[in-house]
Protein backbone atom coordinates (compact mmCIF):
# COMPACT_ATOMS: atom_id res chain seq x y z
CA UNK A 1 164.69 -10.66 41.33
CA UNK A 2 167.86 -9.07 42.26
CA UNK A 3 166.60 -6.11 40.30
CA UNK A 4 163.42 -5.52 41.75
CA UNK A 5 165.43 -5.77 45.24
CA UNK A 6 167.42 -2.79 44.48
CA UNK A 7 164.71 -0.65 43.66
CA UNK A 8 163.00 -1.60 46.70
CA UNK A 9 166.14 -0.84 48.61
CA UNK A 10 166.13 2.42 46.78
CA UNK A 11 162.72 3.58 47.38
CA UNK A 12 163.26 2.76 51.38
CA UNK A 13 166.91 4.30 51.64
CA UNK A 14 167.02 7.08 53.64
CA UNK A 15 170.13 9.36 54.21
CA UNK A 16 170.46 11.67 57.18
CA UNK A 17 172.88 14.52 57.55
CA UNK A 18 172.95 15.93 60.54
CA UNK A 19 169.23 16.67 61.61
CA UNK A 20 167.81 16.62 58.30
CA UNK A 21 166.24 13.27 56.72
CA UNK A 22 165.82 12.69 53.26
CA UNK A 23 163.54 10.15 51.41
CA UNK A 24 164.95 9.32 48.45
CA UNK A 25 163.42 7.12 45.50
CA UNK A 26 159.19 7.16 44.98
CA UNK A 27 158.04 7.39 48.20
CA UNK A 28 159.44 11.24 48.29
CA UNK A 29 156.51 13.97 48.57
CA UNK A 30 156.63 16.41 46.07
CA UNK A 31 155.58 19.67 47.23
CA UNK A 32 154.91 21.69 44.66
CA UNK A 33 153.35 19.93 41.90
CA UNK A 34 153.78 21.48 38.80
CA UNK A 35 150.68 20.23 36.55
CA UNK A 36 151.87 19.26 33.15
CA UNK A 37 150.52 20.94 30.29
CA UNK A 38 150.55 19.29 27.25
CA UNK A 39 150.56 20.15 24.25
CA UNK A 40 148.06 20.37 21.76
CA UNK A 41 149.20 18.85 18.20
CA UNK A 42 150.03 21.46 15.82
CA UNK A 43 147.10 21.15 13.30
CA UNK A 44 148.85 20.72 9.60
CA UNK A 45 148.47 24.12 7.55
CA UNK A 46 148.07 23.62 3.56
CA UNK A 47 150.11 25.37 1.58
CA UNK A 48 147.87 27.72 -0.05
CA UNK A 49 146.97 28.76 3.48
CA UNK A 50 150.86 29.17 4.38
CA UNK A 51 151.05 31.22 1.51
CA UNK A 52 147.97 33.44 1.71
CA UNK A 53 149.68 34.25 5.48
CA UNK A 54 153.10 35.00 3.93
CA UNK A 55 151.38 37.42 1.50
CA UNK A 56 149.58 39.11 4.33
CA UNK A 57 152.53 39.75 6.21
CA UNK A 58 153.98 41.95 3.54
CA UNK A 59 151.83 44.35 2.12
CA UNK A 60 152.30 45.99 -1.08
CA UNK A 61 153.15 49.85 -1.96
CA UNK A 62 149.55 49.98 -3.02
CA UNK A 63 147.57 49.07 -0.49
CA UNK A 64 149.88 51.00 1.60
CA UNK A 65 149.19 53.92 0.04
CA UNK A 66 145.42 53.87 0.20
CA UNK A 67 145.43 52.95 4.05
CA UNK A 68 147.90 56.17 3.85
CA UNK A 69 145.57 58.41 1.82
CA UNK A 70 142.35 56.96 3.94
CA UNK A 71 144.19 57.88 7.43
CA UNK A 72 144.65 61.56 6.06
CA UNK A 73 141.39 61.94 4.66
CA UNK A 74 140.00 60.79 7.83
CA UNK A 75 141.88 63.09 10.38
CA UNK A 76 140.90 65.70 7.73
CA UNK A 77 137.17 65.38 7.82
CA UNK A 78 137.36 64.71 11.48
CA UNK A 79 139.09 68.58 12.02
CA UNK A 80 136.48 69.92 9.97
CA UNK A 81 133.87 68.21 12.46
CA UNK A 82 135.27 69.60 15.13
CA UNK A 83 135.77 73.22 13.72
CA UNK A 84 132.28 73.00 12.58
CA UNK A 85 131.23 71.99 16.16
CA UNK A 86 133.39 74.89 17.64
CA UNK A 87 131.77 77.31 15.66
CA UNK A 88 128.53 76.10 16.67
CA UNK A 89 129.15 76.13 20.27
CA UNK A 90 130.37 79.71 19.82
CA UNK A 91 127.74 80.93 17.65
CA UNK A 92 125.25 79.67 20.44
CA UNK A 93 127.16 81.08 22.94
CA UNK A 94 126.97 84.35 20.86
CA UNK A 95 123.12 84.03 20.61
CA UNK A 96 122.74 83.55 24.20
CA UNK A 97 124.52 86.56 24.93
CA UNK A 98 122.69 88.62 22.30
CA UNK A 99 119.37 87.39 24.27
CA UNK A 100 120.64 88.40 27.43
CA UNK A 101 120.96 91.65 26.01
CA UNK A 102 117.93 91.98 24.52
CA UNK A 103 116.39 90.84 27.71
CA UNK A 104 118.03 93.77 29.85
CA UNK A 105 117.28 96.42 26.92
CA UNK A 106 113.08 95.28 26.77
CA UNK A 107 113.30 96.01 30.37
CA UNK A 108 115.04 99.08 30.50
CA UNK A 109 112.18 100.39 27.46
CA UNK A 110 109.35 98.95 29.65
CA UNK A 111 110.86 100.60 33.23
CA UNK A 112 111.09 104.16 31.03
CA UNK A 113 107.34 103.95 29.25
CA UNK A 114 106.06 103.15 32.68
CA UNK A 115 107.70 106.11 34.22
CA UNK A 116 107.08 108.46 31.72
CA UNK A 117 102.92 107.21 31.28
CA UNK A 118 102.99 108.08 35.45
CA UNK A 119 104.91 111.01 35.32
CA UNK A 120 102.00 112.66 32.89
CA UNK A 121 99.22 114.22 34.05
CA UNK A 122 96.47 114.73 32.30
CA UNK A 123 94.42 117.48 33.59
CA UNK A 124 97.48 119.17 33.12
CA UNK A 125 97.49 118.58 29.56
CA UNK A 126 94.10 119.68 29.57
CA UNK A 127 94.77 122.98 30.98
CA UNK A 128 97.72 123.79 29.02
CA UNK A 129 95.65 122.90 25.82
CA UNK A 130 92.77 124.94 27.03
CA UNK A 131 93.98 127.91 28.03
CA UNK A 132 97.41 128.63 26.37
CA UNK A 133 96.96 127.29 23.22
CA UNK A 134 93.15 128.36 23.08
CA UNK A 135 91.92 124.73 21.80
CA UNK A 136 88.30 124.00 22.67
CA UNK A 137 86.23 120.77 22.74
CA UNK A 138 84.65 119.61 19.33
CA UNK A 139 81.28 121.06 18.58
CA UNK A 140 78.67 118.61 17.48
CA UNK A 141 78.44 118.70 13.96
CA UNK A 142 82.02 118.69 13.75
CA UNK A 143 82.89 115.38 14.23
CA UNK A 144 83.06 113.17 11.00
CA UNK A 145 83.41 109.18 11.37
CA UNK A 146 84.83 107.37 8.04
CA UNK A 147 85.15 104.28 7.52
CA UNK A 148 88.81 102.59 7.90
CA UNK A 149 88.19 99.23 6.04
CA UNK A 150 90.22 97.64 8.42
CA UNK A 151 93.19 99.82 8.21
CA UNK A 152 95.60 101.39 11.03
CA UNK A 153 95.61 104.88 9.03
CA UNK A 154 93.21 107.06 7.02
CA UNK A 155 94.39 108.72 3.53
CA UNK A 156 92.95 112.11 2.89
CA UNK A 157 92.43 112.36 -0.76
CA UNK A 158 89.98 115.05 -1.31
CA UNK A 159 88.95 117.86 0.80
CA UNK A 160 86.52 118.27 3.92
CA UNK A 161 83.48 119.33 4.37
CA UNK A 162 82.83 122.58 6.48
């Protein structure tokens, strides 16, 4: 009994120094309660697992090599995608430009034809052709029709008749 009376005796002993009180023994609040972790059992590893991890760990010249040769080959075909896009991006760039162009160059033909179809005047035509020149309108008689077959132009292979 004389043991459990000493750990009573420590569990109620209190010491005070100067202002401060401190409880000593079990009945002292912790306040910051770490939670304890524990640990999970290591799980046993065979030894032909052990020693397919060892053999990853150090890889051989070979397959050092390839990974080597694959990185290469990789950042080489990935430059050539990207030149490849480059040029397309330029050559579209290129055709839009060449559009624009022939935009602005249809308009400038189709501004001119329309000025120059306004700017002629017929009956001036007329006159000129009339009474300069000395051409007179088409007797009838003198007008022969052939047949085009579908054709924009006639070929004269023969002669007229008078």
């Amino acid at each position: 009994m004389a043991v459990n009376n000493e750990a009573n005796r420590r569990r109620t002993a209190y010491t005070t120094h100067g202002n401060n009180v401190y409880v000593q023994g079990n009945t002292a609040r912790k306040l910051q309660v770490v939670p304890d972790y524990q640990r999970e059992p290591e799980k046993k590893v065979s030894a032909r697992t052990r020693k397919n991890r060892e053999r990853l760990r150090h890889m051989s010249i070979g397959s050092v090599l390839f990974m080597a040769t694959a990185m290469v080959a990789a950042g080489l075909i990935l430059t050539w995608y990207l030149t490849l896009q480059s040029d397309i991006t330029n050559s579209i760039e290129h055709i839009a430009a060449l559009e624009s162009r022939l935009n602005e160059l249809r308009l400038d033909n189709d501004e001119n034809y329309s000025r120059i179809t306004n700017n002629v005047d017929l009956e001036e035509v007329k006159r000129v052709a009339i009474q300069e020149l000395g051409m007179i309108y088409a007797q009838e008689g003198q007008i022969i029709t052939f047949n085009g077959e579908g054709s924009d132009y006639i070929r004269q292979t023969g002669s007229l008749p008078n």
